[in-house]
N, C-alpha and C. Protein backbone atom coordinates (compact mmCIF):
# COMPACT_ATOMS: atom_id res chain seq x y z
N UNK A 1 136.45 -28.71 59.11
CA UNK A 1 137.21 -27.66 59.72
C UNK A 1 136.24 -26.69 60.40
N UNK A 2 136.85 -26.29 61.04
CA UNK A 2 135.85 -25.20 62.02
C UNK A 2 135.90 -23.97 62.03
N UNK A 3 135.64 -23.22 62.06
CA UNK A 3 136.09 -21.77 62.03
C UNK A 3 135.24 -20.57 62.44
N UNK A 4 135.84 -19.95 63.60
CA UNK A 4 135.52 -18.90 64.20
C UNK A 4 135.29 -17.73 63.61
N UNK A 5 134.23 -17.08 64.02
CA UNK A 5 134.26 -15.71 63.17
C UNK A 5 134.32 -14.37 64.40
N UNK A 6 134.69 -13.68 64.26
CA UNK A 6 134.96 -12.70 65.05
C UNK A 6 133.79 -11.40 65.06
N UNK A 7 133.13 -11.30 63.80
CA UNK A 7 131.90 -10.38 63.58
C UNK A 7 131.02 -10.63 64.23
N UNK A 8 130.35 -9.43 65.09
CA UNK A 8 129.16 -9.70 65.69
C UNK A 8 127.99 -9.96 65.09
N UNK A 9 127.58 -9.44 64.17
CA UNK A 9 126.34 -10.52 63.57
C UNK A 9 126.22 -11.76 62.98
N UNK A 10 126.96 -12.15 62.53
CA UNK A 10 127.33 -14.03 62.48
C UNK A 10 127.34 -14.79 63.55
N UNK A 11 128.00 -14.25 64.92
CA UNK A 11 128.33 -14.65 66.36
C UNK A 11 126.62 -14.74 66.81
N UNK A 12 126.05 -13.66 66.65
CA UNK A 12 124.71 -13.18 67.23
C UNK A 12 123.61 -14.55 66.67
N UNK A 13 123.36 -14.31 65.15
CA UNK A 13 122.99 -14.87 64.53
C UNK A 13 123.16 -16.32 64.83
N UNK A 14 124.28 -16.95 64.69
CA UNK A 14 124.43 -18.36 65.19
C UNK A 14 124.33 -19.03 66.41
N UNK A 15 124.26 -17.87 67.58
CA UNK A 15 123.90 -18.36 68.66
C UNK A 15 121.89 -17.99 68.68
N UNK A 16 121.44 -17.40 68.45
CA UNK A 16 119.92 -17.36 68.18
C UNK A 16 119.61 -18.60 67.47
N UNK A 17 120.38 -19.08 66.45
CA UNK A 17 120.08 -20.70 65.90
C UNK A 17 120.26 -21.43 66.55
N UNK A 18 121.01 -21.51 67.24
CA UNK A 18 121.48 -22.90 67.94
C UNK A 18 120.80 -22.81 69.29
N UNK A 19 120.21 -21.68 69.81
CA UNK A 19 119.50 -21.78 71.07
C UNK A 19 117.71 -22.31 70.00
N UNK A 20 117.64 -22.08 69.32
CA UNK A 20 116.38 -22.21 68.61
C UNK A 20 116.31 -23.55 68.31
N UNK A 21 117.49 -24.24 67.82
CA UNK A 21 117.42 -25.57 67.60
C UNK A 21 117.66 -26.48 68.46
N UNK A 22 118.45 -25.91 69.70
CA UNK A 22 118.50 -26.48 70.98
C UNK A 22 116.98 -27.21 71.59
N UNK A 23 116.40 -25.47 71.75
CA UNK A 23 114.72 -25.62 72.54
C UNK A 23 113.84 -26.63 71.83
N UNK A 24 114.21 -26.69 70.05
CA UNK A 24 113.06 -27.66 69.51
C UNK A 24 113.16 -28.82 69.75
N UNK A 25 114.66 -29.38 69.73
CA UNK A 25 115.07 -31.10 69.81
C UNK A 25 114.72 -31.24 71.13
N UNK A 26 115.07 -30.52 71.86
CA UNK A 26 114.52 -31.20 73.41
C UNK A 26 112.80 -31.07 74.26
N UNK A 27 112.54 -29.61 72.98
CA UNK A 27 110.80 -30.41 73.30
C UNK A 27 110.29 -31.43 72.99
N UNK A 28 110.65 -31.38 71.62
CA UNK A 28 110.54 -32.99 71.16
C UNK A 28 110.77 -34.06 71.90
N UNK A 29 111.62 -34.33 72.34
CA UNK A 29 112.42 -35.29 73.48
C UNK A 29 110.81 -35.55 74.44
N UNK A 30 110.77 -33.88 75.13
CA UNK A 30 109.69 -33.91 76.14
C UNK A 30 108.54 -34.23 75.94
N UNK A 31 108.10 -33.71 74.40
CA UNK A 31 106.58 -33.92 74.18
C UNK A 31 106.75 -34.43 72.96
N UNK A 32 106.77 -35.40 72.20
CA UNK A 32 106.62 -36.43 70.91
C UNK A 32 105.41 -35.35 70.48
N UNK A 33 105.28 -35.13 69.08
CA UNK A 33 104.38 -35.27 68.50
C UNK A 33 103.41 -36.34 68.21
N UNK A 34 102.02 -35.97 68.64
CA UNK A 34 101.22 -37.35 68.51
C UNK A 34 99.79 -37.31 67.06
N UNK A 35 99.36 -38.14 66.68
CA UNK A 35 98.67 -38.31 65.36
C UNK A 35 97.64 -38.95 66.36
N UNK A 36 96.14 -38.73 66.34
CA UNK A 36 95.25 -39.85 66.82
C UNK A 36 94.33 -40.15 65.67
N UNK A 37 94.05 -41.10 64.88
CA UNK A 37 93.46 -41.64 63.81
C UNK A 37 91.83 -42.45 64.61
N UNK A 38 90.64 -42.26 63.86
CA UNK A 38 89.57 -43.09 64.27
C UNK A 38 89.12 -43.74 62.77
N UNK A 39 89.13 -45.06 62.79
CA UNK A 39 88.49 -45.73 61.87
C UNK A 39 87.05 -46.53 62.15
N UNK A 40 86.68 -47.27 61.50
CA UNK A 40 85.08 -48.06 62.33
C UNK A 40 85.63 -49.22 62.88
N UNK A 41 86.88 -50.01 62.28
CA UNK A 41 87.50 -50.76 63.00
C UNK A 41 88.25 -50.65 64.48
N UNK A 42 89.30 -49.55 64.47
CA UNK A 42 89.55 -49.17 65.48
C UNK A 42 90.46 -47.78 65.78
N UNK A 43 90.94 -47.39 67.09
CA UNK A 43 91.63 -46.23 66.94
C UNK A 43 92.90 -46.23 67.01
N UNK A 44 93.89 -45.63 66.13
CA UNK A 44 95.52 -45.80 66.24
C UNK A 44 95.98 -44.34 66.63
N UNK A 45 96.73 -44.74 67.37
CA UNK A 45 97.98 -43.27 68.14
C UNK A 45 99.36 -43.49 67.59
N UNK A 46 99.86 -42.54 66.78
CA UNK A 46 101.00 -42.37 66.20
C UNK A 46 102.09 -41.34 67.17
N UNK A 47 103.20 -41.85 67.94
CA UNK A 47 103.86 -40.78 68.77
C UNK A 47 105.25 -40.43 67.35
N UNK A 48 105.67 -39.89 67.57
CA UNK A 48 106.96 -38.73 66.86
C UNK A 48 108.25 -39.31 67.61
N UNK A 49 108.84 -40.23 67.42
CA UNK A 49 110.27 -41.01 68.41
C UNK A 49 111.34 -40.90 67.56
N UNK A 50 111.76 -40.16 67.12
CA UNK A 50 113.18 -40.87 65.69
C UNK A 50 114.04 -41.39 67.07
N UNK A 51 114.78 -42.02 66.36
CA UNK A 51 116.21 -42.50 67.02
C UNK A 51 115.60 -43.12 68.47
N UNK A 52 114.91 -43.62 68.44
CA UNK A 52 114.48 -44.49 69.62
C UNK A 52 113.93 -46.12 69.05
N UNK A 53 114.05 -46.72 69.60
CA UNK A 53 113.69 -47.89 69.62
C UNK A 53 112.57 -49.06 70.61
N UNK A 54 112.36 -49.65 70.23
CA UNK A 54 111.44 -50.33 71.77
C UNK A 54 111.86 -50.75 72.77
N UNK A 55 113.36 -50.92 73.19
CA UNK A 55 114.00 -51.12 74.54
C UNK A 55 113.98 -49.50 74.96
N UNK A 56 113.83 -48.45 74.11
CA UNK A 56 113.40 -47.50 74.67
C UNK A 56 111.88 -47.01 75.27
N UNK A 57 110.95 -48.02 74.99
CA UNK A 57 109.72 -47.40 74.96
C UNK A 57 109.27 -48.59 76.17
N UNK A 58 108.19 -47.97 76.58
CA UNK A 58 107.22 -48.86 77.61
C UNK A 58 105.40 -48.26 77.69
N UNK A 59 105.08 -49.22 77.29
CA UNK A 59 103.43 -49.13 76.99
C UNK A 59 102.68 -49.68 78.43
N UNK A 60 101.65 -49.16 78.78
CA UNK A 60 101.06 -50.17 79.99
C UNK A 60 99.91 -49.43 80.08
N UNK A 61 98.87 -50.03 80.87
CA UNK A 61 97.33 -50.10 80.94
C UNK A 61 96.89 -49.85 82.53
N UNK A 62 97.41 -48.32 83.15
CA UNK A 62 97.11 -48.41 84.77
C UNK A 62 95.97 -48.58 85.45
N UNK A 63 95.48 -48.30 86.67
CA UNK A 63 94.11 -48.80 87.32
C UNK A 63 93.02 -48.08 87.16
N UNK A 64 93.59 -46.56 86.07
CA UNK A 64 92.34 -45.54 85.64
C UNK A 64 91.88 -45.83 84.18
N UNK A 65 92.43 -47.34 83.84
CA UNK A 65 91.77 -46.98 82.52
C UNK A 65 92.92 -46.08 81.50
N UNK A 66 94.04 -46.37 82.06
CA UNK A 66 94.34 -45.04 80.77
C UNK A 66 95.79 -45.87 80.24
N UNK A 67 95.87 -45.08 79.19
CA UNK A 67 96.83 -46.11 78.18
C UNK A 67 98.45 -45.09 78.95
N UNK A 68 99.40 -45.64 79.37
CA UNK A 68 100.65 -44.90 79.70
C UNK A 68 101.51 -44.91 78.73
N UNK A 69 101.94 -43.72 78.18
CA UNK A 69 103.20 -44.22 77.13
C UNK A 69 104.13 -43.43 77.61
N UNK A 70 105.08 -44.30 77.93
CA UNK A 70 106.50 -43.56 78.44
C UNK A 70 107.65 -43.80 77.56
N UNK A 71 108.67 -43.24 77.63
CA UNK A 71 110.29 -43.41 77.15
C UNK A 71 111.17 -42.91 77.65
N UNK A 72 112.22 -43.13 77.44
CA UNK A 72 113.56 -43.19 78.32
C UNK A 72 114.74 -42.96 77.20
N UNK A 73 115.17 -42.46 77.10
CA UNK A 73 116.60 -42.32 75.94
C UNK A 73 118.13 -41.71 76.42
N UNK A 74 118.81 -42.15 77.23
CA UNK A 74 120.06 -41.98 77.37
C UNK A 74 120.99 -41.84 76.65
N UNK A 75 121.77 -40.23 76.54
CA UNK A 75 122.93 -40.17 75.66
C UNK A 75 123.96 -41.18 75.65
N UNK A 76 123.95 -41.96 74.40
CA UNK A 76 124.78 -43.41 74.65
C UNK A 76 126.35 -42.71 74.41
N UNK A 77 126.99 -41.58 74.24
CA UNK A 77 128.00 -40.93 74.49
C UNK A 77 128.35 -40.91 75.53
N UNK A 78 127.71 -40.79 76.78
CA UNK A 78 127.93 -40.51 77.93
C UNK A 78 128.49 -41.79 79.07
N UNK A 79 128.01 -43.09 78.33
CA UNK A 79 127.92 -44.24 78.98
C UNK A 79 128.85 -45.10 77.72
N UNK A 80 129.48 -44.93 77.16
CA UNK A 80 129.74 -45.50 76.28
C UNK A 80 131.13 -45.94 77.09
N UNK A 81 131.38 -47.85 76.82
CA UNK A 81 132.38 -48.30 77.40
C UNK A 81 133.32 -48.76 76.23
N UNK A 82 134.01 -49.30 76.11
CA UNK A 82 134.92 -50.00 75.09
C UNK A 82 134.45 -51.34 75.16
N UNK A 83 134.81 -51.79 74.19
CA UNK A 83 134.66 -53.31 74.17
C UNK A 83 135.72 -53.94 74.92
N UNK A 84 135.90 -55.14 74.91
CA UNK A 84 137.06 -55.86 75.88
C UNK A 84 137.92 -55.90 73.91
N UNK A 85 139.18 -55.35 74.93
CA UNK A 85 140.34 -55.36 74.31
C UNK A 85 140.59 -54.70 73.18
N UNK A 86 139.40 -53.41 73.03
CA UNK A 86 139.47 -51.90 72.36
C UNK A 86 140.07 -50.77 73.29
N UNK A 87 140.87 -50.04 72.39
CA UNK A 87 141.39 -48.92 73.19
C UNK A 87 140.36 -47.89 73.80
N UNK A 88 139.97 -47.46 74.44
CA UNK A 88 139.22 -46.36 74.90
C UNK A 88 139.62 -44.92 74.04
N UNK A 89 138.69 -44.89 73.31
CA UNK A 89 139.44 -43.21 72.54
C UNK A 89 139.02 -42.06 73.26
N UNK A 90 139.85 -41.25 73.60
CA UNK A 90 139.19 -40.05 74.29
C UNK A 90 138.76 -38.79 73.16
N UNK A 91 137.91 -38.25 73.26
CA UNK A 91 137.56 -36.96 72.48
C UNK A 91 136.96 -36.34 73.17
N UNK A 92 136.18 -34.90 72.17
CA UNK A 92 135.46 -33.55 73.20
C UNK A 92 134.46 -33.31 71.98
N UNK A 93 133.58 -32.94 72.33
CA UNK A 93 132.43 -32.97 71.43
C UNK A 93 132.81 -30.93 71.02
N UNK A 94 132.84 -30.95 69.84
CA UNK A 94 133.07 -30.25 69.03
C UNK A 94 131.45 -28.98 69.18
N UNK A 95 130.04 -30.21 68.89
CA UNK A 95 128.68 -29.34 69.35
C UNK A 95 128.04 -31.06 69.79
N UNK A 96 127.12 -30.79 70.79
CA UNK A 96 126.66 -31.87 71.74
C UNK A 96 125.03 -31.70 71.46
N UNK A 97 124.10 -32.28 70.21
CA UNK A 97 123.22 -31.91 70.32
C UNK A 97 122.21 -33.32 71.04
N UNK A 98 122.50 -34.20 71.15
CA UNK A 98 121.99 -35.52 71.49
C UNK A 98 122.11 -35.67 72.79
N UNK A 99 120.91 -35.80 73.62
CA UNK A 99 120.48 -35.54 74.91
C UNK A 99 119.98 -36.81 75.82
N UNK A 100 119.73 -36.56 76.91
CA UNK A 100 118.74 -37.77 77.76
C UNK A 100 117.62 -37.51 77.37
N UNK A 101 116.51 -37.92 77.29
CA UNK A 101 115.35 -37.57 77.30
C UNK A 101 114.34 -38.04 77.80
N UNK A 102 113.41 -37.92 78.35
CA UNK A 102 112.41 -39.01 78.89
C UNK A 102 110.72 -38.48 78.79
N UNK A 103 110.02 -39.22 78.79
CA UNK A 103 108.59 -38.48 78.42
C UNK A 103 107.84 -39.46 78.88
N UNK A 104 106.31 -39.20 79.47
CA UNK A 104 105.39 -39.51 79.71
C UNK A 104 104.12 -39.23 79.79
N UNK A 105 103.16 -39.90 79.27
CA UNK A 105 101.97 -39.23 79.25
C UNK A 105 100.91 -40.58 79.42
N UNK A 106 99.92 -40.28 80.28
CA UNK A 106 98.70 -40.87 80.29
C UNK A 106 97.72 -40.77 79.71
N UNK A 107 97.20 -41.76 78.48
CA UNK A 107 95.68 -41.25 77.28
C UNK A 107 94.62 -42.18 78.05
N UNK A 108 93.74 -41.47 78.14
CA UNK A 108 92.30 -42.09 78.53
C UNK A 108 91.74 -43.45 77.88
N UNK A 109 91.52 -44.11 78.35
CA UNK A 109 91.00 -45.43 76.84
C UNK A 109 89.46 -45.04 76.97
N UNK A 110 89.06 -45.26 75.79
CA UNK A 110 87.52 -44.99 75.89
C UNK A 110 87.23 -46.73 76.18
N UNK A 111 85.55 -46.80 76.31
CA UNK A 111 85.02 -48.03 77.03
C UNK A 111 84.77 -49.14 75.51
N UNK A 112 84.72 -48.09 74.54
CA UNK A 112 84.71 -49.77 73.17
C UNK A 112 86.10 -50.17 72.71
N UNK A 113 87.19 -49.96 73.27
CA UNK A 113 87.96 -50.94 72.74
C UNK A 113 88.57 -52.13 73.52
N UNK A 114 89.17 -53.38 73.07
CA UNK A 114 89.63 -54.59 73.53
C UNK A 114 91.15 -54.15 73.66
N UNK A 115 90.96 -54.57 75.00
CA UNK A 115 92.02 -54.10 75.99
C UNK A 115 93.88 -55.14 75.62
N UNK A 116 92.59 -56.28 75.45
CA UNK A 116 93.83 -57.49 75.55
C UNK A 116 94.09 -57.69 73.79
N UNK A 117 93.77 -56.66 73.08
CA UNK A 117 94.59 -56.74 71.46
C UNK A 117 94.71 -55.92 71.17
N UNK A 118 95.66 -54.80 72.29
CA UNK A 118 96.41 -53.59 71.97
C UNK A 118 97.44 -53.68 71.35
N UNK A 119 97.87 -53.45 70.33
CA UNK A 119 99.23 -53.99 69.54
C UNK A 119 100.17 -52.43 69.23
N UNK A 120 101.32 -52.68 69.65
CA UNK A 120 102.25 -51.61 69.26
C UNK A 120 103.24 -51.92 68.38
N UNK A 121 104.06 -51.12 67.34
CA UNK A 121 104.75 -51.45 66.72
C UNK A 121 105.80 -49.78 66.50
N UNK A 122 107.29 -49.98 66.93
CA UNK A 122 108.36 -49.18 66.64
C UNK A 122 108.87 -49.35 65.29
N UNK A 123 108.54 -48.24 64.14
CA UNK A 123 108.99 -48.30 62.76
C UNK A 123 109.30 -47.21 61.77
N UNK A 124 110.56 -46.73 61.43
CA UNK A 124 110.62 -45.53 60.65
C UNK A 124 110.76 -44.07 61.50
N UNK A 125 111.06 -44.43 63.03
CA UNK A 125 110.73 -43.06 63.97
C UNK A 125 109.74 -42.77 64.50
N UNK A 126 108.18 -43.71 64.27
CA UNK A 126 106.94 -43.87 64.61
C UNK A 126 106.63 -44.82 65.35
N UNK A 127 106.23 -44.77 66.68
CA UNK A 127 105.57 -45.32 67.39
C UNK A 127 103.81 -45.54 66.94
N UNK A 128 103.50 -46.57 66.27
CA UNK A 128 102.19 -46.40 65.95
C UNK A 128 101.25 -47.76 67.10
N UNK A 129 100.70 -47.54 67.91
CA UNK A 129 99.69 -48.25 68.71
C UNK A 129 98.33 -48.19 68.36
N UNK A 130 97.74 -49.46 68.12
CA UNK A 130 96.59 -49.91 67.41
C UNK A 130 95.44 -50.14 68.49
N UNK A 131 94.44 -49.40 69.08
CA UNK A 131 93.74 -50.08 69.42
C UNK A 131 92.34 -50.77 68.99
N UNK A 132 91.82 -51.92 69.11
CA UNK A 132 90.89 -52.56 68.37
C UNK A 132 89.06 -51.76 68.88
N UNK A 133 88.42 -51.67 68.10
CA UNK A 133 87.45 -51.56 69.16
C UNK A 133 86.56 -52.34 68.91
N UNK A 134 85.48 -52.50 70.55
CA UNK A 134 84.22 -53.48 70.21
C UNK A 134 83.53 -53.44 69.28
N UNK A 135 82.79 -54.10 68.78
CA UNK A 135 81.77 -53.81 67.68
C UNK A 135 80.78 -53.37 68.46
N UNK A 136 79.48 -53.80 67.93
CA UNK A 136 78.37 -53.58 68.03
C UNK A 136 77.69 -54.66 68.52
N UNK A 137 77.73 -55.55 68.01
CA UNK A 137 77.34 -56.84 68.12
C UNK A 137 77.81 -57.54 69.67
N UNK A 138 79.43 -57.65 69.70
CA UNK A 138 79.60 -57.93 71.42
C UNK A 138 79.47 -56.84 72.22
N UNK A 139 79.63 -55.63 72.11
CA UNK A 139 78.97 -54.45 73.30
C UNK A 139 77.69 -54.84 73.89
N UNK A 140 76.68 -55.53 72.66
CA UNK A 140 75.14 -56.04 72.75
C UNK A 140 75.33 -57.46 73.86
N UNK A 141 76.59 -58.34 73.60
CA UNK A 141 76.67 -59.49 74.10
C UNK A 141 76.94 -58.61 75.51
N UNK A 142 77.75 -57.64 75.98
CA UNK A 142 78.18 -57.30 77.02
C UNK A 142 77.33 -56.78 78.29
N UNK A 143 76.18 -55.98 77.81
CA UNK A 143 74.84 -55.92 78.45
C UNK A 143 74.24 -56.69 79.03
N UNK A 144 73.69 -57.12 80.28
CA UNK A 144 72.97 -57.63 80.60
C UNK A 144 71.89 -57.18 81.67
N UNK A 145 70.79 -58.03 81.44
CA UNK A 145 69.56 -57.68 82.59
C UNK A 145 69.96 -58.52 83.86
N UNK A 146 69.47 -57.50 85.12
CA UNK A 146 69.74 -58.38 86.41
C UNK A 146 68.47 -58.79 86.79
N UNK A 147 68.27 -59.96 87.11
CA UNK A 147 66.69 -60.05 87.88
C UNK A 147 66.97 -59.85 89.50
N UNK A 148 65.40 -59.47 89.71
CA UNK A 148 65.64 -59.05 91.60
C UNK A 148 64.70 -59.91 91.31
N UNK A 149 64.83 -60.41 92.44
CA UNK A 149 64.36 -61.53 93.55
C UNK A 149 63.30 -60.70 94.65
């Protein structure tokens, strides 16, 4: 049940919350919280996604070297069809806190990790991406002397 209150400091009060909780969910949306972890094995990036999934997410490797992590999240309220041979229910959202959202950001890759065993995994609201890095040993293989002629 719902219920209106007519007193101005309850009125006041609940709209200062709800603009407060408004601004946080949709920074979030904009800017994920991110975790960057370094081990001797390799480095992992943890992004902040609840309620997203990997048809929401897109990972890629552009021509600077830099790791892209983007997302996309469409209020599925908004687009929502019926199934074949469900009634269409009409309603009105009572409070509408679930948004579009979309985000992007470009991370630098540093030069020791292996590009081609970047592994991502969507789990628990965490985007966690693994990257491997070179050792020591093939960085050494990767060096070489040029002779001049």
């Amino acid at each position: 049940m719902l219920v209106r209150s007519n007193d101005l400091f309850p009125m006041l009060f609940n709209d200062v919350f709800d603009n407060f909780n408004n601004a946080w969910s949709q920074n979030l949306a904009r800017d994920p919280k991110i975790n960057i972890k370094e081990s001797d094995a390799n480095y992992t990036l943890e992004f902040l996604v609840p309620g997203l999934n990997k048809e929401d997410l897109n990972l890629s490797i552009d021509t600077d070297n830099n790791l892209v992590v983007a997302m996309e999240h469409k209020d599925e309220h908004r687009s929502e069809q019926p199934k074949e041979g469900e009634k269409k229910e009409q309603f009105h959202y009572l409070r509408h806190d679930f948004h579009y959202a979309h985000f992007k950001e470009a991370i630098a890759l540093p030069d020791n990790i292996h590009k081609d065993q970047i592994t991502a995994k969507v789990e628990n609201g965490i985007l966690r991406i693994v990257l491997p890095k070179v050792t020591a040993e093939e960085k050494a293989k990767l060096a070489q002397t040029i002779t001049i002629e």
